[in-house]
N, C-alpha and C. Protein backbone atom coordinates (compact mmCIF):
# COMPACT_ATOMS: atom_id res chain seq x y z
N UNK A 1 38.83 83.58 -147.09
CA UNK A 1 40.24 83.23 -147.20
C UNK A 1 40.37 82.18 -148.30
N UNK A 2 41.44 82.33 -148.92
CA UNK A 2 41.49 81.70 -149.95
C UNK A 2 43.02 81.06 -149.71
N UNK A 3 43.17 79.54 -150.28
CA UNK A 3 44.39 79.13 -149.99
C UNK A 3 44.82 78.26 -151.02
N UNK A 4 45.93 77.98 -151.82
CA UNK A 4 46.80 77.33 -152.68
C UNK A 4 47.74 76.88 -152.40
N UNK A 5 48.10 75.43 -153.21
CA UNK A 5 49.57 74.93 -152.83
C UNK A 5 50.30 75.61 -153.83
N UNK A 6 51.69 76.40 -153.38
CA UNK A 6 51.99 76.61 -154.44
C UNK A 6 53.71 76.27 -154.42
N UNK A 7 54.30 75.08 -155.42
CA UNK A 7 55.55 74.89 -154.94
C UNK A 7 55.82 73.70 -153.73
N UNK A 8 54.48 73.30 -153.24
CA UNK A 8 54.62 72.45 -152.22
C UNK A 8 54.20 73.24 -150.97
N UNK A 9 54.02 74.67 -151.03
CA UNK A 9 53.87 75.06 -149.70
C UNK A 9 52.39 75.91 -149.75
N UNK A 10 51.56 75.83 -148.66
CA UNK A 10 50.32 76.40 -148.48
C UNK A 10 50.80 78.28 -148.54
N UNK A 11 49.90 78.58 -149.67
CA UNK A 11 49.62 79.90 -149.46
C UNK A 11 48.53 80.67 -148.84
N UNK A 12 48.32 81.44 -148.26
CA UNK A 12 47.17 81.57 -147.83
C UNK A 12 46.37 83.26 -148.33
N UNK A 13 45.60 83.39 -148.97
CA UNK A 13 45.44 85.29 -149.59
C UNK A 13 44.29 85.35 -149.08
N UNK A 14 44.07 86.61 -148.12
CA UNK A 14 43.09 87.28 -147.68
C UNK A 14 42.73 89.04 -148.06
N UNK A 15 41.69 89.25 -147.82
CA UNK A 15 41.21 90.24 -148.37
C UNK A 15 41.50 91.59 -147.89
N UNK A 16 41.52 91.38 -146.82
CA UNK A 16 42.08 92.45 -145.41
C UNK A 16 42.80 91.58 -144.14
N UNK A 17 44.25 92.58 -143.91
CA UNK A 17 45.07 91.79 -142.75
C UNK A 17 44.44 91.26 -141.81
N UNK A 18 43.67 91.54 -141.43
CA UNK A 18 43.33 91.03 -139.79
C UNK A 18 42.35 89.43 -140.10
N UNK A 19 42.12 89.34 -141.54
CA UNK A 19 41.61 88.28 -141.63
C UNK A 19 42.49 86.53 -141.62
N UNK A 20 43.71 87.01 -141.84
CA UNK A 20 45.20 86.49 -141.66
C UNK A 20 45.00 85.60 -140.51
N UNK A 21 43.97 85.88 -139.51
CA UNK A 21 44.50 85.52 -137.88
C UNK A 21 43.86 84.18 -138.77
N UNK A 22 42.67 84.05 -139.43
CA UNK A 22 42.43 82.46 -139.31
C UNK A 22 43.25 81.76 -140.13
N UNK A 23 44.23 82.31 -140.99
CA UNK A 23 45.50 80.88 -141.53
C UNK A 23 46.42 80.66 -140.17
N UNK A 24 46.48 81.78 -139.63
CA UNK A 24 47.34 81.53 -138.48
C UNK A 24 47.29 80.67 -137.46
N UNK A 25 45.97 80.69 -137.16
CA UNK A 25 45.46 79.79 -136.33
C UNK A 25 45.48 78.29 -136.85
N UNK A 26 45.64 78.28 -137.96
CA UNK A 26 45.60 76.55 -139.30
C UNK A 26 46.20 76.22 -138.85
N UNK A 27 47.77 77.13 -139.17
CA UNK A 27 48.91 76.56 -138.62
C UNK A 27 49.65 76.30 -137.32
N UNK A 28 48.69 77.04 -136.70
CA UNK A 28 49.30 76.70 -135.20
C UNK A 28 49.09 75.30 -134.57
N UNK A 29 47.84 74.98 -135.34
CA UNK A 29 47.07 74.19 -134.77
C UNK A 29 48.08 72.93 -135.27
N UNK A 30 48.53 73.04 -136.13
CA UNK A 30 49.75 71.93 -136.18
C UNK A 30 50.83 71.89 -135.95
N UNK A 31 50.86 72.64 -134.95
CA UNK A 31 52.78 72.83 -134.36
C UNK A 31 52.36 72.64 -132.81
N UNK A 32 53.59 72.26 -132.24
CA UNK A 32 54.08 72.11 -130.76
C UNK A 32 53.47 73.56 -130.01
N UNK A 33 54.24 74.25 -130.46
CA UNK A 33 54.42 75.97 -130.04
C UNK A 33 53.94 76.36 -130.80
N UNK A 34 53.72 77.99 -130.50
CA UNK A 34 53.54 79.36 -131.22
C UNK A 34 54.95 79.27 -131.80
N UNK A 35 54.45 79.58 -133.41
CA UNK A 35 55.77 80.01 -133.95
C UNK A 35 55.73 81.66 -133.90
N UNK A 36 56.88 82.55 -134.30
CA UNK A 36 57.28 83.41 -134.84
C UNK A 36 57.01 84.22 -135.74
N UNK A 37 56.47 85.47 -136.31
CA UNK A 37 55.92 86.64 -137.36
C UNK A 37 57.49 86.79 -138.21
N UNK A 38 57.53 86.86 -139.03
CA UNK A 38 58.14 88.01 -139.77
C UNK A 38 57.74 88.66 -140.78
N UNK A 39 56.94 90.03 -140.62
CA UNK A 39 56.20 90.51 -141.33
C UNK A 39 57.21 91.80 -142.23
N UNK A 40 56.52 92.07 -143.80
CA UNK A 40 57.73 92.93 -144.36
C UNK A 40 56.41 94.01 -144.95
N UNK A 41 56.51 95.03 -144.26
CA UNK A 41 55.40 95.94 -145.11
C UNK A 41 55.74 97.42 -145.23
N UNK A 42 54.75 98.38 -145.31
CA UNK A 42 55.07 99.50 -145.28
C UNK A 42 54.80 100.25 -143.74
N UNK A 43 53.79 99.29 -143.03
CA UNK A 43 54.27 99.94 -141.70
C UNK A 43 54.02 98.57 -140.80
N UNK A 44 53.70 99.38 -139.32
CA UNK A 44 54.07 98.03 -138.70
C UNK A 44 53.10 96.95 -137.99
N UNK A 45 51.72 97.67 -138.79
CA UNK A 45 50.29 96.23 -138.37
C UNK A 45 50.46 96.02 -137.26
N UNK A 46 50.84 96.90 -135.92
CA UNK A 46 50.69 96.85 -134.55
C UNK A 46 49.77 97.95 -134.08
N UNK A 47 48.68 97.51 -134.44
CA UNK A 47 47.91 98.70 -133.41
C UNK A 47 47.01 97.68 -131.99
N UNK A 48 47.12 97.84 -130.82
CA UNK A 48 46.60 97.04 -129.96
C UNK A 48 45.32 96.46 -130.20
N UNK A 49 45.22 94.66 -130.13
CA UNK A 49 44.01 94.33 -130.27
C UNK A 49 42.35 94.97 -129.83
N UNK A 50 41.76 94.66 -130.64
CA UNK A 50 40.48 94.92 -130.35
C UNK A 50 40.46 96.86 -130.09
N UNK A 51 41.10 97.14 -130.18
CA UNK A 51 41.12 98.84 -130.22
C UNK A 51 39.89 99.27 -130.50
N UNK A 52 39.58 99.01 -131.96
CA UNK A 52 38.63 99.84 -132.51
C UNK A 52 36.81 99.20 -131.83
N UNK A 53 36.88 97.58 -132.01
CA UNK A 53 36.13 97.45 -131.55
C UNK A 53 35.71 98.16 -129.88
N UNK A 54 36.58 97.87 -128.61
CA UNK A 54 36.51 98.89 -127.30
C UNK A 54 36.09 99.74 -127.45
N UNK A 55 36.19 100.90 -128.55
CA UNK A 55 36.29 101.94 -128.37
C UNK A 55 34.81 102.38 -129.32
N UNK A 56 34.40 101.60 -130.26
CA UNK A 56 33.45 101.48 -130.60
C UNK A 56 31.99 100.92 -129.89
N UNK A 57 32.01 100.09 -129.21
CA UNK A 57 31.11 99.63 -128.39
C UNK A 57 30.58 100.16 -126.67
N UNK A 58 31.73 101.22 -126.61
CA UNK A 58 31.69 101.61 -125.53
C UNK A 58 32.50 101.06 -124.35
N UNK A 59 32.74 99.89 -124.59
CA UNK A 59 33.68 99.28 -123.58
C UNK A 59 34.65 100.12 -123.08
N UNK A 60 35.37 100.51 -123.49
CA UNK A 60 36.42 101.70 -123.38
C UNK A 60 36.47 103.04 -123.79
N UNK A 61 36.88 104.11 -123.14
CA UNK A 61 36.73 105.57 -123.84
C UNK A 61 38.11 106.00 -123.95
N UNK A 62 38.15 105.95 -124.89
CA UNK A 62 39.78 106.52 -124.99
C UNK A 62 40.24 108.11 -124.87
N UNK A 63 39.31 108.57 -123.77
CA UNK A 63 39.62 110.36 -123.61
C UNK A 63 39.97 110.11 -122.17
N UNK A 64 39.42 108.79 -121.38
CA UNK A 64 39.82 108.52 -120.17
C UNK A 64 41.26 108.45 -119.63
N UNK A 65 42.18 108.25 -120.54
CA UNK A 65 43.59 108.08 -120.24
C UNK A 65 43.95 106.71 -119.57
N UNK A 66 43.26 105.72 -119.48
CA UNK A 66 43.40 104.83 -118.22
C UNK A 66 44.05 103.54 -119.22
N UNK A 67 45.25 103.55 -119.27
CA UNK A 67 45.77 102.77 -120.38
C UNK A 67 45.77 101.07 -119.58
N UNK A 68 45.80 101.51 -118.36
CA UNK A 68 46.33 99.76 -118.01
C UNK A 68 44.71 99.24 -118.14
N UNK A 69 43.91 100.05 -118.40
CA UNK A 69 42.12 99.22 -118.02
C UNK A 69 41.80 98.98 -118.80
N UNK A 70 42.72 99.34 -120.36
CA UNK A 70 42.39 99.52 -122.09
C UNK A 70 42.91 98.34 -122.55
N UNK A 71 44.34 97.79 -121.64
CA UNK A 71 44.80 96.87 -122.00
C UNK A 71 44.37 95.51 -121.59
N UNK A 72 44.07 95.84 -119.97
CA UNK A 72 42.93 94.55 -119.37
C UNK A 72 42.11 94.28 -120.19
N UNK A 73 41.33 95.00 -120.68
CA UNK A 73 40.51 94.66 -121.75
C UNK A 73 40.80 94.31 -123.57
N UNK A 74 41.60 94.67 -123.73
CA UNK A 74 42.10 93.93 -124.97
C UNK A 74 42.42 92.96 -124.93
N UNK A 75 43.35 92.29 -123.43
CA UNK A 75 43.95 90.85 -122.96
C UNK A 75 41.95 89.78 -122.91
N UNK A 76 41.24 90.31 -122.15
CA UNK A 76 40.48 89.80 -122.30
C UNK A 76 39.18 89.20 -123.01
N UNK A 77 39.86 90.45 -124.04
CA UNK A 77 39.17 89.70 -125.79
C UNK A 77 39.98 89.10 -126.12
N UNK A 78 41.27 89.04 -126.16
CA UNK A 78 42.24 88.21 -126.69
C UNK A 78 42.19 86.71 -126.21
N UNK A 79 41.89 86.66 -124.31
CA UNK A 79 41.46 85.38 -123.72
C UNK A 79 40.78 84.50 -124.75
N UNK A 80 39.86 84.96 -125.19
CA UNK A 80 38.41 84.73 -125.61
C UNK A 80 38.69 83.67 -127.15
N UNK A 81 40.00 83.57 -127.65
CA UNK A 81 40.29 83.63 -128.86
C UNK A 81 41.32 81.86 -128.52
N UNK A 82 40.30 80.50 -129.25
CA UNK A 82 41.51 79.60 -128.87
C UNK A 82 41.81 79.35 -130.40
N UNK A 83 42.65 79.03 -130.39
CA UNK A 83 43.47 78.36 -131.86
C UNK A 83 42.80 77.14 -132.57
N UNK A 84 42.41 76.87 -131.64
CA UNK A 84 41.68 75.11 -131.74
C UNK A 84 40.20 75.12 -131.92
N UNK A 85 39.80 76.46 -131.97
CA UNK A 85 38.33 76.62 -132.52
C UNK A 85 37.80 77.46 -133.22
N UNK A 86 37.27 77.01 -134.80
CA UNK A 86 37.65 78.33 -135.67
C UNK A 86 36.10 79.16 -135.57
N UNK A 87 35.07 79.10 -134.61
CA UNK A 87 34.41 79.80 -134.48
C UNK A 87 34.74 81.01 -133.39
N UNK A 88 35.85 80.75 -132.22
CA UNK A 88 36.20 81.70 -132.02
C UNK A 88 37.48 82.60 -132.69
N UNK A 89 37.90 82.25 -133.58
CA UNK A 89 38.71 82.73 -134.24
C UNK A 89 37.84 83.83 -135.43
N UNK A 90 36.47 83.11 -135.99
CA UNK A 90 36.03 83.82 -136.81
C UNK A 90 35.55 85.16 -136.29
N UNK A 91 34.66 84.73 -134.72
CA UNK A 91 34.52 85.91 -133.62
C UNK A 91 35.12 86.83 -133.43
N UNK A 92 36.48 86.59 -133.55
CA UNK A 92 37.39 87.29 -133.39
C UNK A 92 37.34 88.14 -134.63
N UNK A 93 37.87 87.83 -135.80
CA UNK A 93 37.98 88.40 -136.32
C UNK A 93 36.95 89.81 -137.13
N UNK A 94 35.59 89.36 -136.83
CA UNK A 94 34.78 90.08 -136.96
C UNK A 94 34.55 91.32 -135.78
N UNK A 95 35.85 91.33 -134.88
CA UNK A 95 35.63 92.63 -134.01
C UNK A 95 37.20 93.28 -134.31
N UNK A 96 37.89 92.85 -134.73
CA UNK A 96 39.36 93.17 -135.27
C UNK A 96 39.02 94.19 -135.97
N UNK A 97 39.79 95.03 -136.02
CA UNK A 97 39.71 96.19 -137.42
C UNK A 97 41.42 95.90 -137.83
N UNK A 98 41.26 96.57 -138.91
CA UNK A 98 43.11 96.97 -139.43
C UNK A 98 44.14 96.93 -138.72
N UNK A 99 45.24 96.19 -138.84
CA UNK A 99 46.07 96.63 -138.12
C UNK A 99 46.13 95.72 -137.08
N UNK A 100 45.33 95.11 -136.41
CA UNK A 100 45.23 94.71 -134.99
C UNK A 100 45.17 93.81 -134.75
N UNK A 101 46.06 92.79 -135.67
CA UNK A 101 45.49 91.12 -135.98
C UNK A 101 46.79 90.53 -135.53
N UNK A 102 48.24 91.23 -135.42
CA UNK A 102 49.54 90.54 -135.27
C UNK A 102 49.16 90.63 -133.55
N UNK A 103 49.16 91.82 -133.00
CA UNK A 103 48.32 91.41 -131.58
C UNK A 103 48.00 90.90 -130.91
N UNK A 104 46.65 90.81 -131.66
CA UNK A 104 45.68 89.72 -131.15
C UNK A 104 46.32 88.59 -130.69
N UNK A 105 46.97 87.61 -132.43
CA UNK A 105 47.56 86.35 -132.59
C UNK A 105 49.16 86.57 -131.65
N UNK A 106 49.41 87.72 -131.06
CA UNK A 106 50.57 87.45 -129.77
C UNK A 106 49.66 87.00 -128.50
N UNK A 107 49.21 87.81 -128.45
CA UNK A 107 47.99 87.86 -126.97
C UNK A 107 47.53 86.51 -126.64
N UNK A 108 46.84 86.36 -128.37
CA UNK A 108 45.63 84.79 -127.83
C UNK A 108 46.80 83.94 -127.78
N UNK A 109 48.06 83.79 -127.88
CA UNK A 109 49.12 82.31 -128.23
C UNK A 109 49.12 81.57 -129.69
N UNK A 110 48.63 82.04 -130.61
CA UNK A 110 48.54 81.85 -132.26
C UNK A 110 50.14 81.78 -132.42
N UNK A 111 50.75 83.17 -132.21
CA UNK A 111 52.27 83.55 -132.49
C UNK A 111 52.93 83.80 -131.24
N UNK A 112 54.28 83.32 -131.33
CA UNK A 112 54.54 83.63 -130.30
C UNK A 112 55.75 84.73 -129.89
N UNK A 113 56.11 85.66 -130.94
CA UNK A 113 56.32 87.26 -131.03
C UNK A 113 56.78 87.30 -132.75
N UNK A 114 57.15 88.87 -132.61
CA UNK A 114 57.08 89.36 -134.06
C UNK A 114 58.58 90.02 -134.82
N UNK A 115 58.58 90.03 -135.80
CA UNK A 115 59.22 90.73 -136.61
C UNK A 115 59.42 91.81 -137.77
N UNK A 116 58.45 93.05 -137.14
CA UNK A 116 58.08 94.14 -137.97
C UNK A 116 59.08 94.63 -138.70
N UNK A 117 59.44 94.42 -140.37
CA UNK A 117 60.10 95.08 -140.97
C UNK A 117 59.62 96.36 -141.88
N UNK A 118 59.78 97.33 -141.60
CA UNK A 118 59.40 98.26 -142.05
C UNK A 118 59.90 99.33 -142.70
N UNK A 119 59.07 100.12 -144.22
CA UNK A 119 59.53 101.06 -144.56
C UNK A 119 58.88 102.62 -145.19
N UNK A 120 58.08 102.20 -144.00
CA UNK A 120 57.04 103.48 -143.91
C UNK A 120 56.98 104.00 -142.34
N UNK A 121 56.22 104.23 -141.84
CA UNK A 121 55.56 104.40 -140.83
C UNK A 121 56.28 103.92 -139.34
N UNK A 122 56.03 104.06 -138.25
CA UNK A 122 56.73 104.03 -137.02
C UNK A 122 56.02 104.23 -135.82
N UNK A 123 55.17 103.73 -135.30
CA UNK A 123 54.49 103.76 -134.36
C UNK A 123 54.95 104.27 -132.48
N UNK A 124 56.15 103.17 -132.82
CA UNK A 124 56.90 102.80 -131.29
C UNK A 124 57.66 103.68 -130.90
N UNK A 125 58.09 103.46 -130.17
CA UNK A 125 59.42 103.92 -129.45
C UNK A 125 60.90 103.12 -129.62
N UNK A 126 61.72 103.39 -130.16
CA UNK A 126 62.94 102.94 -130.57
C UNK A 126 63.93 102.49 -129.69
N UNK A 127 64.29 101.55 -129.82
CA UNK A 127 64.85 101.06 -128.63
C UNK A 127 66.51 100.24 -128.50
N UNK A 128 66.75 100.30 -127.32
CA UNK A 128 68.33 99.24 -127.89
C UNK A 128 68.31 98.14 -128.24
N UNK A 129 69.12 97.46 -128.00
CA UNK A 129 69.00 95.83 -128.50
C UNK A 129 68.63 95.04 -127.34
N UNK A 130 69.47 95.64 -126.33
CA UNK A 130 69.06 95.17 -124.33
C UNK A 130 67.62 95.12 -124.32
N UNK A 131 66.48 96.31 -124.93
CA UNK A 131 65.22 96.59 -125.05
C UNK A 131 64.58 95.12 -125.37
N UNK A 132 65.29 94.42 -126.62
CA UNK A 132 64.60 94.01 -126.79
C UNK A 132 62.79 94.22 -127.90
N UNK A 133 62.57 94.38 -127.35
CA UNK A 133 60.65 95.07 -127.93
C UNK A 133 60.94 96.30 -127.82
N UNK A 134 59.62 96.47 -128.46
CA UNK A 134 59.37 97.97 -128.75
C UNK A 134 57.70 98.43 -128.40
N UNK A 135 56.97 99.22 -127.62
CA UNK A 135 55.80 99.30 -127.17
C UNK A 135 55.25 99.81 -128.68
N UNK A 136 54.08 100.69 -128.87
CA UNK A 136 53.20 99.72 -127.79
C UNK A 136 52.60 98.08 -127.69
N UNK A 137 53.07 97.75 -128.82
CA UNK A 137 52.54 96.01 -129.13
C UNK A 137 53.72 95.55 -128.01
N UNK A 138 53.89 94.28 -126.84
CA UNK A 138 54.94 93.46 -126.84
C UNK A 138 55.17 92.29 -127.52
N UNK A 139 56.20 92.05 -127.52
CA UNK A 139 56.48 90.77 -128.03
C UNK A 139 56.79 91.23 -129.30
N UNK A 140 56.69 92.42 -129.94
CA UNK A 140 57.18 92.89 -131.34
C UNK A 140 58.31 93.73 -131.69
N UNK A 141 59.27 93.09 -132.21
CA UNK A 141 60.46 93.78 -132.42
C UNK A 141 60.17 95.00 -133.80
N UNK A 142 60.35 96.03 -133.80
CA UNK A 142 60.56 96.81 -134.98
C UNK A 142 61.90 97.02 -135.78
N UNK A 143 62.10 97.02 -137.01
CA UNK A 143 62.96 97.18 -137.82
C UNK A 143 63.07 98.00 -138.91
N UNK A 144 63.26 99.24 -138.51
CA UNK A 144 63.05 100.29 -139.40
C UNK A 144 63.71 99.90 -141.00
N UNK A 145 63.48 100.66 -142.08
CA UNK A 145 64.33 100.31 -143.09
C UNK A 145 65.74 100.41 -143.43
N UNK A 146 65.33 101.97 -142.39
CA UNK A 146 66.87 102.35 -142.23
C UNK A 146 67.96 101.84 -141.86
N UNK A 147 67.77 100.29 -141.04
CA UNK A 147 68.64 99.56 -140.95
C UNK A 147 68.99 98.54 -142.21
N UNK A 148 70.05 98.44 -141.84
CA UNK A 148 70.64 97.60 -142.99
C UNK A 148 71.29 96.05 -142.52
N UNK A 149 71.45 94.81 -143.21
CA UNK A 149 72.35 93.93 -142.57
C UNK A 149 73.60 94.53 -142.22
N UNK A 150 74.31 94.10 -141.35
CA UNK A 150 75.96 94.60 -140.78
C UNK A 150 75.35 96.25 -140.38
N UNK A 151 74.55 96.74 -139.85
CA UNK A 151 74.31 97.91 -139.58
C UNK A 151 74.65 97.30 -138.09
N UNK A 152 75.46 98.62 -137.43
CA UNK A 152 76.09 98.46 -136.14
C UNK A 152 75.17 99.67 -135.19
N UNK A 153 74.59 100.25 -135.90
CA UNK A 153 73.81 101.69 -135.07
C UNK A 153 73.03 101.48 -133.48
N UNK A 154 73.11 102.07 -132.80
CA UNK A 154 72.36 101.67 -131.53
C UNK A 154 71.95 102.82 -131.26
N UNK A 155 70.53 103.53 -130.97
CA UNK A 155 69.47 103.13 -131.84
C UNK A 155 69.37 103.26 -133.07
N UNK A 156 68.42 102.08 -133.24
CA UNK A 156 68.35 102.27 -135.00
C UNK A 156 67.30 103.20 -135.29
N UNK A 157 67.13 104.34 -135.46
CA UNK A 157 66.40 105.07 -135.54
C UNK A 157 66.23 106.38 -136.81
N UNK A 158 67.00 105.94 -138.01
CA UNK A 158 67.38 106.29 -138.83
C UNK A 158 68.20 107.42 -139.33
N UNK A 159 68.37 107.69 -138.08
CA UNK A 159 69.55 109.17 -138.21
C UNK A 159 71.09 108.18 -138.16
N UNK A 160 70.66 107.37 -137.49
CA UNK A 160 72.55 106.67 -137.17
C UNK A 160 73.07 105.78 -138.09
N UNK A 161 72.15 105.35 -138.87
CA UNK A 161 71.96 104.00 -139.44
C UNK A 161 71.90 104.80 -141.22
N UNK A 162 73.35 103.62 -141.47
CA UNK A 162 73.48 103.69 -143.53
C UNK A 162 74.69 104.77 -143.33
């Protein structure tokens, strides 16, 4: 990770997303609370923590169907992860694959939810505003592109919306 002041404010450039979790963790470590994501990409960097690793190590088989035992276990790599110590953060990140780092940093308390803006890709399930979130990540709101500011559509799901 590489980091610059630039303008007065810390930048932080990493090589691959999921390596992100350790600026995240910098900054948490100097705030009250978990702050807030607002991420702007082409899709929505929510794929459930530790996925690839589970499913790689055997921990989990993902032909089993057993989603709540997939998630126990992602919560409990996520346990594993404090803000306040960057050797478990580095731990962490060396079982992270792609994608699976906004997650994580909901799960472990790094962040404390998200703001997927997006204009590619779509993972979730679309939802009202009552919804709230959108599975399968919680705590992550999605925002297709197709919405616009002053867009009134309910769901935004890009047929209603523009």
């Amino acid at each position: 990770m590489i980091f610059e002041n630039i303008g007065g404010k810390t930048v932080y450039i990493v090589t691959k997303h999921h390596r992100v979790l350790e600026a995240w963790a910098a900054i948490r470590r100097g705030l009250k609370k978990s702050p807030l994501l607002i991420t702007l990409d082409s899709h929505t960097d929510t794929r459930i923590a530790f996925t690839a690793y589970l499913c790689r190590t055997g921990k989990y088989d993902p032909t089993s169907g057993k989603v709540e035992a997939f998630l126990a276990l992602a919560n409990k790599e996520c346990g594993k992860i404090d803000f306040r110590e960057r050797e478990s953060i580095i731990n962490a990140i060396l079982c992270l694959a792609h994608d699976e780092h906004i997650d994580a940093a909901i799960r472990a308390g790094i962040l404390d939810h998200g703001y997927a803006i997006t204009y590619g890709d779509f993972s979730g399930t679309h939802k009202n505003y009552e919804d709230k979130y959108d599975e399968p990540t919680p705590k992550v709101f999605h925002v297709p592109s197709a919405c616009a500011i002053g867009c009134e559509a309910n769901p935004h799901d890009g047929y209603w919306c523009l």
